[in-house]
Protein backbone atom coordinates (compact mmCIF):
# COMPACT_ATOMS: atom_id res chain seq x y z
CA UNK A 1 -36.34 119.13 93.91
CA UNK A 2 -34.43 122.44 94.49
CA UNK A 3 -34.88 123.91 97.83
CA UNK A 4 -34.53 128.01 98.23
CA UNK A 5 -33.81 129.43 101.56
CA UNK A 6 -35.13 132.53 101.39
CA UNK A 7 -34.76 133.01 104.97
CA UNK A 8 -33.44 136.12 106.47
CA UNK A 9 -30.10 134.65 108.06
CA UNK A 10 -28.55 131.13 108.14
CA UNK A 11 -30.59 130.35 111.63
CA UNK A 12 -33.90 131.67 110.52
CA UNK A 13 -34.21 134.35 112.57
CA UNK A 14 -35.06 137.86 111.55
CA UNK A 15 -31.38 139.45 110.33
CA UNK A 16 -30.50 143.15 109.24
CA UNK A 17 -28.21 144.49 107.41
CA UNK A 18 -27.32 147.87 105.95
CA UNK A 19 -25.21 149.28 103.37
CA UNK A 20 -23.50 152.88 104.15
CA UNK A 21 -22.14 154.56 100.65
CA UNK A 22 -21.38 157.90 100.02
CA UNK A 23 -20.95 159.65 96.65
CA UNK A 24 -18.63 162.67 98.14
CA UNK A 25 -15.45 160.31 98.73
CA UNK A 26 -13.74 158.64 95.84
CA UNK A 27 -10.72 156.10 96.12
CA UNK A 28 -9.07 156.85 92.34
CA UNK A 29 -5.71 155.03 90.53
CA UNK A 30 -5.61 156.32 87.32
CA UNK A 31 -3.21 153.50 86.45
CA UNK A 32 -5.78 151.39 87.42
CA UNK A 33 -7.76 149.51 83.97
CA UNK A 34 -12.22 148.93 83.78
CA UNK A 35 -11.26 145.63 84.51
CA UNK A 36 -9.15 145.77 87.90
CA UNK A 37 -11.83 148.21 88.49
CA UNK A 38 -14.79 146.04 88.60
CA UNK A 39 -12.58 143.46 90.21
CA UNK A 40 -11.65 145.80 93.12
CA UNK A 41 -15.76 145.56 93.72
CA UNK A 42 -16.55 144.32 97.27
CA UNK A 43 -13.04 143.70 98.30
CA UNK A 44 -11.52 144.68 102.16
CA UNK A 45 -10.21 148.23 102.17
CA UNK A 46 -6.60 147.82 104.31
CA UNK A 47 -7.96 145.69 106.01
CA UNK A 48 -10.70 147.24 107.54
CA UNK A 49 -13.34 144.95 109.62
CA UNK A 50 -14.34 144.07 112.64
CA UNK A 51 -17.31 141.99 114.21
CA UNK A 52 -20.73 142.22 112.10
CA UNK A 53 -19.11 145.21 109.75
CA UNK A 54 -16.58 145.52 106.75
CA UNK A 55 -15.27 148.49 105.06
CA UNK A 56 -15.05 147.66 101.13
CA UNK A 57 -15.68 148.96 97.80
CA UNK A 58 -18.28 149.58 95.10
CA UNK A 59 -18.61 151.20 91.37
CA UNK A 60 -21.37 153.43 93.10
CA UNK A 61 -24.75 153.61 91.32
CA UNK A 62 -23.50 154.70 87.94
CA UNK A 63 -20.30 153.38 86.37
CA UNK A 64 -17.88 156.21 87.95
CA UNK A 65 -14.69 154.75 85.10
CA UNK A 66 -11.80 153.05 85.32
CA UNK A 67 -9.97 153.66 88.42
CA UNK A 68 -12.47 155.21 90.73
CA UNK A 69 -14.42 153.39 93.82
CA UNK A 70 -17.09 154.49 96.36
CA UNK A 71 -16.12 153.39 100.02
CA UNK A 72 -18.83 151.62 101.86
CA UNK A 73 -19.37 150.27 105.06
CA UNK A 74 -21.70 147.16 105.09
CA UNK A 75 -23.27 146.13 108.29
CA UNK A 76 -23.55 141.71 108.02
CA UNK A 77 -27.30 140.75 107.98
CA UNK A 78 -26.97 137.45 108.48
CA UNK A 79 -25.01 137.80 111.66
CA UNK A 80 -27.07 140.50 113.11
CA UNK A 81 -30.05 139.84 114.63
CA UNK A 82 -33.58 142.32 115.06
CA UNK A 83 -33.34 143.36 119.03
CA UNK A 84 -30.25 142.06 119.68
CA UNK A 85 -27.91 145.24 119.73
CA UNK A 86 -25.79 143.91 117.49
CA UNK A 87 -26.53 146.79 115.13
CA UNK A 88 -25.92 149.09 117.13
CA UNK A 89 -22.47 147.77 117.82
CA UNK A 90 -21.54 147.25 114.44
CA UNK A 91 -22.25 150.49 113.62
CA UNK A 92 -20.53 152.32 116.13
CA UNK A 93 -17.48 150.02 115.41
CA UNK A 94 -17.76 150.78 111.75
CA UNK A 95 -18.08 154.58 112.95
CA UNK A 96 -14.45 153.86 115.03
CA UNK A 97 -12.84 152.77 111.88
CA UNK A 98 -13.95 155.55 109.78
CA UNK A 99 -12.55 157.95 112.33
CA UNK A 100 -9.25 155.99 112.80
């Protein structure tokens, strides 16, 4: 028997989470192949994390070509609990980095 934990977070309590994308800022290397491209895909940008948050990269909602990445900032829903204020915090740590 196969057991599925479709549970919000590892302890069972209620998580969020939230992904932060824009459209407007573009990371390009034309040097850069398809391939490396959709490797690239979720990676750390320089770095750039902190508790409950991570600043990465995606292909955006339509294949933007070789070489070219949306930043995003996602906020970890299975660390961060409803009620908590942990969302809060990661976001306004998330908010530091992007101003840094």
């Amino acid at each position: 028997m196969t057991v599925f934990n479709d549970g919000p977070s590892v302890t069972g309590d209620t998580g969020i989470g939230a992904e932060f994308e824009t459209p407007l800022i573009n990371f390009q290397n034309s040097a850069c192949s398809l391939i490396n491209t959709f490797a690239a895909k979720r990676m750390t940008v320089q770095s750039r994390s902190g508790t409950n948050f991570v600043l990465s990269v995606d292909t955006g909602s339509t294949e933007l070509g070789a070489g070219k990445l949306n930043p995003e900032y996602i906020l970890d829903d299975a660390s961060i609990k409803v009620g908590d204020g942990s969302a809060a915090a990661a976001s306004a740590a998330a908010t530091d980095s992007m101003i840094d």
